[in-house]
N, C-alpha and C. Protein backbone atom coordinates (compact mmCIF):
# COMPACT_ATOMS: atom_id res chain seq x y z
N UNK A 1 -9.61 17.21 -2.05
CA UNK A 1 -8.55 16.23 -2.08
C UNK A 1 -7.21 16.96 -1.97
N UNK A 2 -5.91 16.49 -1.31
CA UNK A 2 -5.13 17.15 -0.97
C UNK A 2 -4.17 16.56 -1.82
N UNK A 3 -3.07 17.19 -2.15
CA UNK A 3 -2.14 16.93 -2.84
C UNK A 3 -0.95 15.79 -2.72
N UNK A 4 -0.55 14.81 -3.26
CA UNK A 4 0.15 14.52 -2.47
C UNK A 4 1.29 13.82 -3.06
N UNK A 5 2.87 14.05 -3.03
CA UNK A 5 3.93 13.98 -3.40
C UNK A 5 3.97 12.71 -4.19
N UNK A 6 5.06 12.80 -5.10
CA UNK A 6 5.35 11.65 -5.99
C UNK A 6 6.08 10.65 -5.28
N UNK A 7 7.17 10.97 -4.26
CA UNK A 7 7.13 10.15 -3.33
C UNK A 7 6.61 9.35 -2.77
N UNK A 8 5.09 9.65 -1.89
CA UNK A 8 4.51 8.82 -1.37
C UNK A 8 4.11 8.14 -1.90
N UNK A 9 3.33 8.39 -3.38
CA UNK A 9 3.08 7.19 -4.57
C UNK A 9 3.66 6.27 -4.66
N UNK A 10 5.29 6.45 -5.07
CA UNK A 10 6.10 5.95 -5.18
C UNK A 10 6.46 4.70 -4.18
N UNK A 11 6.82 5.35 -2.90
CA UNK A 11 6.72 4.36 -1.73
C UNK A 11 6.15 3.61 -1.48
N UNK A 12 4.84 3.59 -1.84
CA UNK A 12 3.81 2.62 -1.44
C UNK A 12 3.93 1.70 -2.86
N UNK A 13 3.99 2.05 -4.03
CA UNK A 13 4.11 1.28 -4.75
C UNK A 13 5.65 -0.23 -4.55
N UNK A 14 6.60 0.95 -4.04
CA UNK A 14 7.83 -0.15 -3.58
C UNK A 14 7.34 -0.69 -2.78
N UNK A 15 6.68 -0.25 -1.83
CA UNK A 15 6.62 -1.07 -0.36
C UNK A 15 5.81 -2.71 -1.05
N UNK A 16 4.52 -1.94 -0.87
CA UNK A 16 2.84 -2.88 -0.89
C UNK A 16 2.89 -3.64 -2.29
N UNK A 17 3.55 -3.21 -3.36
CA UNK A 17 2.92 -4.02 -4.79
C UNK A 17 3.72 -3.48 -5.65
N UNK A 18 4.87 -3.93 -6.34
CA UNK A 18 5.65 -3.20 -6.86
C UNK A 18 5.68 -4.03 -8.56
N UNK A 19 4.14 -4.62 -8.75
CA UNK A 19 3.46 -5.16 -9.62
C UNK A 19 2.30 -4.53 -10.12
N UNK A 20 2.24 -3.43 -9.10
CA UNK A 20 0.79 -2.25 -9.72
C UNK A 20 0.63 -1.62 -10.77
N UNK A 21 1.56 -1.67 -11.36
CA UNK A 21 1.29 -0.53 -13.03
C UNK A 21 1.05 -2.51 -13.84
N UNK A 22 1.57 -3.51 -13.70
CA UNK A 22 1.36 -4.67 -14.78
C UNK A 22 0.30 -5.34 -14.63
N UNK A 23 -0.22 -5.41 -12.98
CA UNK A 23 -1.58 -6.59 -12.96
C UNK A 23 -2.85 -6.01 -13.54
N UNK A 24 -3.94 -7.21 -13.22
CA UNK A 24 -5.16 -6.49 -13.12
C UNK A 24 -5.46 -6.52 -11.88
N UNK A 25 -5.21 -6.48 -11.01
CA UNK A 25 -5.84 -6.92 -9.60
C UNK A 25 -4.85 -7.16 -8.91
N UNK A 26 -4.47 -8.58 -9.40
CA UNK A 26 -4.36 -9.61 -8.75
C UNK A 26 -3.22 -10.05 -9.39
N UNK A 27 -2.39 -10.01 -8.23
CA UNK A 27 -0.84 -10.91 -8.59
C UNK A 27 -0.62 -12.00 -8.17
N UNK A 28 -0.85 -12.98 -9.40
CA UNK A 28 -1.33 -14.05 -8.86
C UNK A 28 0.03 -14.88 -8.24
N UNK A 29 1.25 -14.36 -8.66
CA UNK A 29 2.44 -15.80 -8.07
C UNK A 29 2.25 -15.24 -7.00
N UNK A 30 2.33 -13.96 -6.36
CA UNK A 30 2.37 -13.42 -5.12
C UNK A 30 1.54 -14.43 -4.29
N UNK A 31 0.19 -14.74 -4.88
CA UNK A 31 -1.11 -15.34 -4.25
C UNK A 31 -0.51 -16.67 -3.77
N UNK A 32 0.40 -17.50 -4.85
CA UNK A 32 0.75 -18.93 -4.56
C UNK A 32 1.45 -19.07 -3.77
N UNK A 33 2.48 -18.35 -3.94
CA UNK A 33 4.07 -18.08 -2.65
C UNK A 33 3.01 -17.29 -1.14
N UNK A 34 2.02 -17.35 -1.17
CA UNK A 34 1.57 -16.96 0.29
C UNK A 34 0.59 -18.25 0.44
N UNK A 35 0.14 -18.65 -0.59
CA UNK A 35 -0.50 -20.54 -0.12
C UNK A 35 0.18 -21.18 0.41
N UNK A 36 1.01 -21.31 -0.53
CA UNK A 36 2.43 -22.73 0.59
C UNK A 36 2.69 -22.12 1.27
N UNK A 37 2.89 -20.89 1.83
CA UNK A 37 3.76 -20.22 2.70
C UNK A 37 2.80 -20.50 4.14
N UNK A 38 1.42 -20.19 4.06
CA UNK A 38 0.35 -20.14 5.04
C UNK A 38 0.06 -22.19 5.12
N UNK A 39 0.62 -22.61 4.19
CA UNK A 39 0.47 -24.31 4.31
C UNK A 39 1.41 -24.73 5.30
N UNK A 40 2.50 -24.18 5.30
CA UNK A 40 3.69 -24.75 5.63
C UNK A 40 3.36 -23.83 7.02
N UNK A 41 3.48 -23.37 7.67
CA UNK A 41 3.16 -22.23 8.60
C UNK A 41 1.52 -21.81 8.78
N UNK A 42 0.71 -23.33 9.36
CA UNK A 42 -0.63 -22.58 9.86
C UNK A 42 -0.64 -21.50 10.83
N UNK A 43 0.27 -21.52 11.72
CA UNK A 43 -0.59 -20.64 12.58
C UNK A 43 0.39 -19.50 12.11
N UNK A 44 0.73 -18.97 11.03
CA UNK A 44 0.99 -17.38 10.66
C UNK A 44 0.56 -17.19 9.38
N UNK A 45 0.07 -16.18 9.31
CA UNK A 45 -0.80 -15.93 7.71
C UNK A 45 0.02 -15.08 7.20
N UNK A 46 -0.17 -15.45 5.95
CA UNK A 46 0.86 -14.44 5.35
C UNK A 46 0.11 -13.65 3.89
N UNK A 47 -0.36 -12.61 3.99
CA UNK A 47 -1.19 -12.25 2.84
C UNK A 47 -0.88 -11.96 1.56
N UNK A 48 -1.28 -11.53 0.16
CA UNK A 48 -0.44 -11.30 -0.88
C UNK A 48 -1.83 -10.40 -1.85
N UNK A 49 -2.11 -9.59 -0.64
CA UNK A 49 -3.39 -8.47 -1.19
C UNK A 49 -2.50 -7.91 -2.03
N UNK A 50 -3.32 -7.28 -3.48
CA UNK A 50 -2.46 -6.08 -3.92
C UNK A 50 -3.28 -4.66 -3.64
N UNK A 51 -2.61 -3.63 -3.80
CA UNK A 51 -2.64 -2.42 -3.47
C UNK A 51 -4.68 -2.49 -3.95
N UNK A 52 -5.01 -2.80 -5.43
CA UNK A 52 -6.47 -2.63 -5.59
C UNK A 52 -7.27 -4.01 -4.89
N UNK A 53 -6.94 -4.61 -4.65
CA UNK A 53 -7.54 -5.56 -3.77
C UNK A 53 -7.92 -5.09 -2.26
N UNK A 54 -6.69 -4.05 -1.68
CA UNK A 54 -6.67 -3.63 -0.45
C UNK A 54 -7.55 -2.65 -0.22
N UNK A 55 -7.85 -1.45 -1.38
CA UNK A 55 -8.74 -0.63 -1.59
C UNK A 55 -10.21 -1.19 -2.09
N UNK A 56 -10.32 -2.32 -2.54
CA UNK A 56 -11.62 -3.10 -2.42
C UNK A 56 -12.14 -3.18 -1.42
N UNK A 57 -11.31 -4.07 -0.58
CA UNK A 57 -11.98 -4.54 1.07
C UNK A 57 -12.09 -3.17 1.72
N UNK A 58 -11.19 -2.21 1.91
CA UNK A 58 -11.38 -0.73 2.61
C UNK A 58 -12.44 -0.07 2.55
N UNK A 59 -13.02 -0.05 1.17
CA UNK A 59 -14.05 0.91 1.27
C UNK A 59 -15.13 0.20 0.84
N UNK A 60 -15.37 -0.86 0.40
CA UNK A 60 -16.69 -1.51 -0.09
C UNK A 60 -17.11 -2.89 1.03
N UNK A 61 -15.84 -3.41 1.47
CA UNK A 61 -16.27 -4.57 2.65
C UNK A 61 -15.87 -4.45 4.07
N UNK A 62 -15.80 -5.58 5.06
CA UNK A 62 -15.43 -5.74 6.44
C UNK A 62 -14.43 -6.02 6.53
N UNK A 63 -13.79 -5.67 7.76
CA UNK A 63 -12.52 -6.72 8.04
C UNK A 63 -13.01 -7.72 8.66
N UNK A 64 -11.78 -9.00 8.56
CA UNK A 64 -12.02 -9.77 8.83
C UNK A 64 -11.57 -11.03 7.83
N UNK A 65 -11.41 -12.18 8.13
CA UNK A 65 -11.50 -13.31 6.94
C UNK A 65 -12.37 -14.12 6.52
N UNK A 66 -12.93 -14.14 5.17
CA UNK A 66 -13.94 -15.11 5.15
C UNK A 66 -14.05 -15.28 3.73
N UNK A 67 -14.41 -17.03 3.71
CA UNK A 67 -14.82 -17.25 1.80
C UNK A 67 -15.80 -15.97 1.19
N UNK A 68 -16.85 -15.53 1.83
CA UNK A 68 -17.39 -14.62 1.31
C UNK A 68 -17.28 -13.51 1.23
N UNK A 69 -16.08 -13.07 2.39
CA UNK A 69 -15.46 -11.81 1.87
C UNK A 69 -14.77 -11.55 0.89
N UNK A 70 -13.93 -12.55 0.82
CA UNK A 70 -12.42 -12.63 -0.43
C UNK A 70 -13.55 -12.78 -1.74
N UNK A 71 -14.60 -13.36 -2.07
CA UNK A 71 -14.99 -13.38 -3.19
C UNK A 71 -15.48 -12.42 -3.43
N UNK A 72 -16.20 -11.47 -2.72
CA UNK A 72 -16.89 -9.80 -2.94
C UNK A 72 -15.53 -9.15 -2.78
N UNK A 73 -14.78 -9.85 -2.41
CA UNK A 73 -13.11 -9.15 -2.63
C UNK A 73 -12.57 -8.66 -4.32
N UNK A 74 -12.81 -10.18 -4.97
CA UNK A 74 -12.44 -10.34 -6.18
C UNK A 74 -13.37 -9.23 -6.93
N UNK A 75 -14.56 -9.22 -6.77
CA UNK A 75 -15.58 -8.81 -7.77
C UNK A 75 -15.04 -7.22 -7.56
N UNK A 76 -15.35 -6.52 -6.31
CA UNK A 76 -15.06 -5.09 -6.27
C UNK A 76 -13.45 -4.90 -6.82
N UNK A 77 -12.90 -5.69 -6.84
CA UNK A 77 -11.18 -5.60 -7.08
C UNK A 77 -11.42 -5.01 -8.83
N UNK A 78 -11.90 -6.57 -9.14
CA UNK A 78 -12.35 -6.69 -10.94
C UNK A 78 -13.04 -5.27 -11.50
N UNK A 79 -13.97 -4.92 -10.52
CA UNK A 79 -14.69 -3.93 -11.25
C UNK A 79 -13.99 -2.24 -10.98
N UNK A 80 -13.13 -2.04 -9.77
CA UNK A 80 -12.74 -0.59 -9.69
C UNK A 80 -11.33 -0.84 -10.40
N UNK A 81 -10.78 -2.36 -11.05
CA UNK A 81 -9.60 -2.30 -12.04
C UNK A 81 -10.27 -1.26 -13.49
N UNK A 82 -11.39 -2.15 -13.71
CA UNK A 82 -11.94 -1.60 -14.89
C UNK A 82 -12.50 -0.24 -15.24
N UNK A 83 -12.83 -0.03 -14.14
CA UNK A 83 -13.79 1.12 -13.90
C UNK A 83 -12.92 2.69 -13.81
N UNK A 84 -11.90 2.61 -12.47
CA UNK A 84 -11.07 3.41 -11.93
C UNK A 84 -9.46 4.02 -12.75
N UNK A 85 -9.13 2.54 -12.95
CA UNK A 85 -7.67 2.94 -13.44
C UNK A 85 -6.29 2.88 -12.23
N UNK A 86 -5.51 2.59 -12.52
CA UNK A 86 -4.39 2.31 -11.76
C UNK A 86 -4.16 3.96 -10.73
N UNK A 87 -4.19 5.14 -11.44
CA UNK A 87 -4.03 6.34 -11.04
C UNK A 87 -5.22 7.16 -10.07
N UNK A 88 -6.30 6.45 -10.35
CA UNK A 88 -7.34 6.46 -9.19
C UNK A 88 -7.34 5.69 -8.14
N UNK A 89 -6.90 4.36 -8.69
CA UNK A 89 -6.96 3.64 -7.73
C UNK A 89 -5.92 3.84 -5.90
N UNK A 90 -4.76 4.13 -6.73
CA UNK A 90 -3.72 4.52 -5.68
C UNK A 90 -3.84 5.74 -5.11
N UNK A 91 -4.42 6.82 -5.91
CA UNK A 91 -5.14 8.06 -4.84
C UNK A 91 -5.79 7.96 -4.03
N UNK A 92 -7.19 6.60 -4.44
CA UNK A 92 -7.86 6.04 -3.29
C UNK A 92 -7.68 5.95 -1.91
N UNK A 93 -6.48 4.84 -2.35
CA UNK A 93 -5.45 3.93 -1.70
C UNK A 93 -4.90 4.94 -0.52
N UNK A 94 -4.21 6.38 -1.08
CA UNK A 94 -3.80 7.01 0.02
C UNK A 94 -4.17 7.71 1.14
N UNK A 95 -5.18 8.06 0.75
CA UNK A 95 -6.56 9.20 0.86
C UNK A 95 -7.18 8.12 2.34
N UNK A 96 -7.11 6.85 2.00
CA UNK A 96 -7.95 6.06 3.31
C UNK A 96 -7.21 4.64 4.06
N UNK A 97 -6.04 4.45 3.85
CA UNK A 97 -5.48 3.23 4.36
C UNK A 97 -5.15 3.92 5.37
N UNK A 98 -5.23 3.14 6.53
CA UNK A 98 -4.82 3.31 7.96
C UNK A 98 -3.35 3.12 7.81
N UNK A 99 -2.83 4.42 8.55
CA UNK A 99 -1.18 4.96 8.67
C UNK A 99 -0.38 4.84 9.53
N UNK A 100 -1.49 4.36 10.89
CA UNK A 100 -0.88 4.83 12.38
C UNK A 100 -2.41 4.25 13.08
N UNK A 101 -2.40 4.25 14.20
CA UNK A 101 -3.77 4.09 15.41
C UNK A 101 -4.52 5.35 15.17
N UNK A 102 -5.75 5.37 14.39
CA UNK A 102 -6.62 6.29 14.31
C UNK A 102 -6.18 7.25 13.47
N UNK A 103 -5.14 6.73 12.41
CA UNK A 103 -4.72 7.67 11.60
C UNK A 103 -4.58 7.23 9.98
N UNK A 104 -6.25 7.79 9.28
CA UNK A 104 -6.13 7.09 7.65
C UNK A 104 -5.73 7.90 6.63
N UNK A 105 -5.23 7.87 6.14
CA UNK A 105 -4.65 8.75 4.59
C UNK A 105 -3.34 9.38 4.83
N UNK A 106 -2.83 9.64 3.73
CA UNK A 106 -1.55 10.06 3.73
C UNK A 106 -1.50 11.47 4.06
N UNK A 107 -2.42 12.32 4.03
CA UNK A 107 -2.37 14.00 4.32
C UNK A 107 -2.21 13.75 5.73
N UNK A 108 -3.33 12.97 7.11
CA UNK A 108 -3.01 12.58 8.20
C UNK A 108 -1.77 12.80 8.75
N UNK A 109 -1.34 11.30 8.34
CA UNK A 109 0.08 10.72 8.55
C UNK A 109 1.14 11.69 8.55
N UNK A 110 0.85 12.34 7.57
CA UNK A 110 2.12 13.49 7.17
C UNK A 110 2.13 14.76 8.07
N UNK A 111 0.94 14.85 8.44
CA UNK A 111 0.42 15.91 9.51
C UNK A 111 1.08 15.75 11.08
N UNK A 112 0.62 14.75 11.13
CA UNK A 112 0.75 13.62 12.65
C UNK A 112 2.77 13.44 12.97
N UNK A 113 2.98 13.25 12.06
CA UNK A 113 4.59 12.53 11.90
C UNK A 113 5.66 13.69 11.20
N UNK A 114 5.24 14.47 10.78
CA UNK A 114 6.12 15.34 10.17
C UNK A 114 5.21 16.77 9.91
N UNK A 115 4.41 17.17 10.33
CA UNK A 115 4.35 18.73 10.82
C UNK A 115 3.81 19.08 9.43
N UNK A 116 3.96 18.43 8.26
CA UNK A 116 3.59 18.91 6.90
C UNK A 116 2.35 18.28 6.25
N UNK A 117 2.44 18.84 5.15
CA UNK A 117 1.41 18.02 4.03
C UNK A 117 1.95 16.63 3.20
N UNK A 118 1.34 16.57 3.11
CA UNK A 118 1.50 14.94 1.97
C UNK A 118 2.12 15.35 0.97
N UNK A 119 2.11 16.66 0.71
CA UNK A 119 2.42 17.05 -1.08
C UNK A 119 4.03 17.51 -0.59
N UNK A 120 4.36 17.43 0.76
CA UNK A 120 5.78 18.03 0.75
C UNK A 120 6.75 16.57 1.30
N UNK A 121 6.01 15.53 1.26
CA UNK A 121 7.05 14.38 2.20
C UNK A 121 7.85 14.28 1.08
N UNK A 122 9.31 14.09 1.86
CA UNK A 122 10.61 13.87 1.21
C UNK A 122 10.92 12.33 0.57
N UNK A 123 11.41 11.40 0.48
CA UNK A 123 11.69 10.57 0.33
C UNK A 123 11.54 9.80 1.13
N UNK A 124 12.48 10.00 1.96
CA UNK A 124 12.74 9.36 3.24
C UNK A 124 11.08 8.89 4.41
N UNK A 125 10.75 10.08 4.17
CA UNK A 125 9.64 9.95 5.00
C UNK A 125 8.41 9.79 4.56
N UNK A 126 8.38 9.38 2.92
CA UNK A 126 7.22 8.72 2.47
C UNK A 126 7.63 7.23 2.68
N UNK A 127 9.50 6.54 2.20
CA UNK A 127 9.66 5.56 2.69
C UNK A 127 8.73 4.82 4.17
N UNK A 128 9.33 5.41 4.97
CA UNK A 128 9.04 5.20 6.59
C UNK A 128 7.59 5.44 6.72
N UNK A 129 6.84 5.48 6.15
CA UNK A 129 5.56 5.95 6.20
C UNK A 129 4.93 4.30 5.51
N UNK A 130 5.54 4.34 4.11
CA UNK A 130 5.36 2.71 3.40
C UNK A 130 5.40 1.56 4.13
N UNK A 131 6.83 1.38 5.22
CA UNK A 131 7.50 0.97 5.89
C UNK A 131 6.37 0.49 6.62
N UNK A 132 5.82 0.90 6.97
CA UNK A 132 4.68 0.62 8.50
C UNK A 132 3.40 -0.15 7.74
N UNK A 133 3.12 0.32 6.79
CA UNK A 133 2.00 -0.49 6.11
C UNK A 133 1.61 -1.98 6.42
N UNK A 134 2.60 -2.89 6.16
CA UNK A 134 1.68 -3.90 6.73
C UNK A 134 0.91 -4.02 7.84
N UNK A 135 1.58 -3.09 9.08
CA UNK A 135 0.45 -3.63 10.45
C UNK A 135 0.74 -1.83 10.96
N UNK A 136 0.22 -0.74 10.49
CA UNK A 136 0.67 0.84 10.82
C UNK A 136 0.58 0.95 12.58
N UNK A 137 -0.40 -0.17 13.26
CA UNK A 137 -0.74 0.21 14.75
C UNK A 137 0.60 -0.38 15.10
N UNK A 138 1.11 -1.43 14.94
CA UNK A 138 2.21 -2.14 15.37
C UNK A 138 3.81 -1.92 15.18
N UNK A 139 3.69 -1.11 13.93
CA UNK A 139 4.80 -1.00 13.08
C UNK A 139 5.12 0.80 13.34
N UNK A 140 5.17 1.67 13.95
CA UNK A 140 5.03 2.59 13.84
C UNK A 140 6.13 3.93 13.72
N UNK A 141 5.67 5.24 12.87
CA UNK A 141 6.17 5.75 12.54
C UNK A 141 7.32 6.80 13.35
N UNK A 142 6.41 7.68 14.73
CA UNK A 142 6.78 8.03 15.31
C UNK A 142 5.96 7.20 16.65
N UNK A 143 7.06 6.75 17.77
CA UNK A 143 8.21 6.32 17.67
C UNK A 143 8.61 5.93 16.34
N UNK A 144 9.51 5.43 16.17
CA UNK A 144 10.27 4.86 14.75
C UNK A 144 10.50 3.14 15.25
N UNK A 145 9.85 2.25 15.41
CA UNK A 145 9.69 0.67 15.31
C UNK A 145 10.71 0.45 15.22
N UNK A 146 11.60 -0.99 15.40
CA UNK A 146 12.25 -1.29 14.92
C UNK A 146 12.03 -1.84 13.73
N UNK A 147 11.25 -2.55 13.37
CA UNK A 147 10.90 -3.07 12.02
C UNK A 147 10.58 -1.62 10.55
N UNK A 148 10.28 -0.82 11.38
CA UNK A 148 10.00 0.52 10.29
C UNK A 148 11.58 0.83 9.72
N UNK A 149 12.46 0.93 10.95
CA UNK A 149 13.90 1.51 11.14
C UNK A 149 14.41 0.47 10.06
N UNK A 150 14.23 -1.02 10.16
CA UNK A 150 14.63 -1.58 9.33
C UNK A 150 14.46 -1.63 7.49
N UNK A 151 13.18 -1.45 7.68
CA UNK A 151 12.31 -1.73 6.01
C UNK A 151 12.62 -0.38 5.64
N UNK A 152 12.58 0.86 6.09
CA UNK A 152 12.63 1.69 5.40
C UNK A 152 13.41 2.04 4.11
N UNK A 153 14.88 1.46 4.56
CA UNK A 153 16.18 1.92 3.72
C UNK A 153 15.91 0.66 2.56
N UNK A 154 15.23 -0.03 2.89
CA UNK A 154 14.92 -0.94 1.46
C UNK A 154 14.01 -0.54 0.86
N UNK A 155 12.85 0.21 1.06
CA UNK A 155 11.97 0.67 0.19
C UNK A 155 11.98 1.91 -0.21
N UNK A 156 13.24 2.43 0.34
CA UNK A 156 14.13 3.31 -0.71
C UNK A 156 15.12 3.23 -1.74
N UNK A 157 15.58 1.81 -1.26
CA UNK A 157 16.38 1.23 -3.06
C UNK A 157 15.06 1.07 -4.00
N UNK A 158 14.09 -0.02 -3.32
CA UNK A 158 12.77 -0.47 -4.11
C UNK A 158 12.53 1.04 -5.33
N UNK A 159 12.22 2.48 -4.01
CA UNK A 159 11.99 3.77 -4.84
C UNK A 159 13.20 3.80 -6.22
N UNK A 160 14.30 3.72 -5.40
CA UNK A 160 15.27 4.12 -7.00
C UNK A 160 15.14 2.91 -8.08
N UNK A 161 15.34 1.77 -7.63
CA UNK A 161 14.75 0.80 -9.15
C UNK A 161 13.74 0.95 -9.70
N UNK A 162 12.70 1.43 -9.12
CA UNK A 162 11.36 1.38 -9.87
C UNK A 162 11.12 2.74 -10.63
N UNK A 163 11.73 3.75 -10.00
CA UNK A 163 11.72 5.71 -10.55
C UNK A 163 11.64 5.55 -11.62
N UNK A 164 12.04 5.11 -12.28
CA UNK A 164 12.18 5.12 -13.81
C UNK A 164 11.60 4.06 -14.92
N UNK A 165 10.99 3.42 -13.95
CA UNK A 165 9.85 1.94 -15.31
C UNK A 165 8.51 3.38 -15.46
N UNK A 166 8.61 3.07 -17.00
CA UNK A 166 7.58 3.98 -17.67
C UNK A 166 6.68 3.27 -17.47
N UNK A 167 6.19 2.24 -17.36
CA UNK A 167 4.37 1.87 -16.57
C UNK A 167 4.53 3.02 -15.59
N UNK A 168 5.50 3.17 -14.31
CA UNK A 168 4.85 4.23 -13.07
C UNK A 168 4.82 5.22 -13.31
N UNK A 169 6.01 5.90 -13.87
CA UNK A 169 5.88 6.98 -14.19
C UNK A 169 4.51 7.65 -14.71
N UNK A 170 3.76 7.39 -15.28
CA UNK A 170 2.16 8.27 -15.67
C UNK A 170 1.91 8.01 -14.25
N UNK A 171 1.36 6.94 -13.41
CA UNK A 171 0.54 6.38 -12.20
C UNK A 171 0.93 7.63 -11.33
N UNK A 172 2.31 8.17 -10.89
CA UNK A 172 2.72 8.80 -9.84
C UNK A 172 2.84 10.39 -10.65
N UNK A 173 2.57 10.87 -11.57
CA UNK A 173 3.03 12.06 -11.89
C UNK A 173 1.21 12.72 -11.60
N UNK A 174 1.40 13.87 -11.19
CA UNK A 174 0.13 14.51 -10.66
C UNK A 174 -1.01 15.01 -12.21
C-alpha cells in the first residue's frame, strides 16, 4: 500500500462527503435533497452516495442501477461501517475509485497527472484531483476541464473549513 498525503484525504473528504467522520453510511438529508431533486428533474439523476456507500458498490457490486443493487448497497455499506472504520474505509476509497479513463487510485492519478506519488500531492493538486470525482472520464485532470478549473478552488476553501474539525483530524493523519 502506498502512502498517501493528508491532502488527498482531505480533498476527497471536502469534495465527495464532507459528513464522513459523523454518519454511519448514509447521509440521509443528502438522500432526500437528491429525491425531490431527481422528482422534479426526471431525466437527470442526481446521486447522494457517501464516500462508504461508494466503496460498497466498488468493490463488492456492479455498476449500474437497480432496486437490488442499492439494497446489497445498504447491507455492504452497514457492514464495512461496522467492520472497517471511517480510516479504512477512505484508504479503501483511494487505493480504487476511478481518477481518470483507466486510471483507479490515488498513487495512479498522482503518477499520471503530476510525475509524483500520492504521499507528495500538494493541496492544490489533491483539490483538482477531488474536483473530477463525480464523472473522472468527463471531468478531467490533465487536460484541466472546465468544470475541474472551476470546483477546484472551492474544495480548497471546503479543505480549510474542515482542517481543523477533530472528527477528521484522526481519519486523515497517517
Amino acid at each position: 500500500m502506498h502512502s498517501i498525503s493528508k491532502q488527498a484525504k482531505l480533498a476527497v473528504i471536502a469534495s465527495e462527503d464532507q459528513l464522513f467522520p459523523d454518519h454511519n453510511g448514509f447521509d440521509f438529508k443528502n438522500i432526500q435533497k437528491a429525491l425531490v431533486y431527481n422528482k422534479k428533474k426526471p431525466g437527470r439523476v442526481r446521486g447522494a452516495s457517501t464516500i462508504s456507500q461508494q466503496v460498497a458498490k466498488n468493490i463488492f457490486l456492479w455498476q449500474g442501477r437497480s432496486w437490488i443493487r442499492k439494497g446489497l448497497e445498504v447491507y455492504f455499506t452497514f457492514m464495512i461501517e461496522l467492520i472497517w472504520g471511517k480510516k479504512r474505509i477512505l484508504e479503501v476509497y483511494l487505493n480504487e475509485a476511478e481518477m481518470g479513463k483507466g486510471i483507479f487510485g490515488i498513487e495512479a492519478a498522482s503518477k499520471k497527472y503530476f510525475k509524483h506519488s500520492a504521499s507528495k500531492l500538494s493541496r492544490s493538486e489533491a483539490a483538482m484531483i477531488a474536483a473530477s470525482l463525480p464523472n473522472p472520464v468527463r471531468f478531467t485532470v490533465k487536460p484541466l476541464s472546465s468544470y475541474v478549473s472551476r470546483k477546484y478552488p472551492w474544495v480548497m476553501r471546503q479543505m480549510n473549513n474542515l482542517e481543523g474539525d477533530p472528527d477528521i483530524k484522526p481519519i486523515i493523519s497517517d
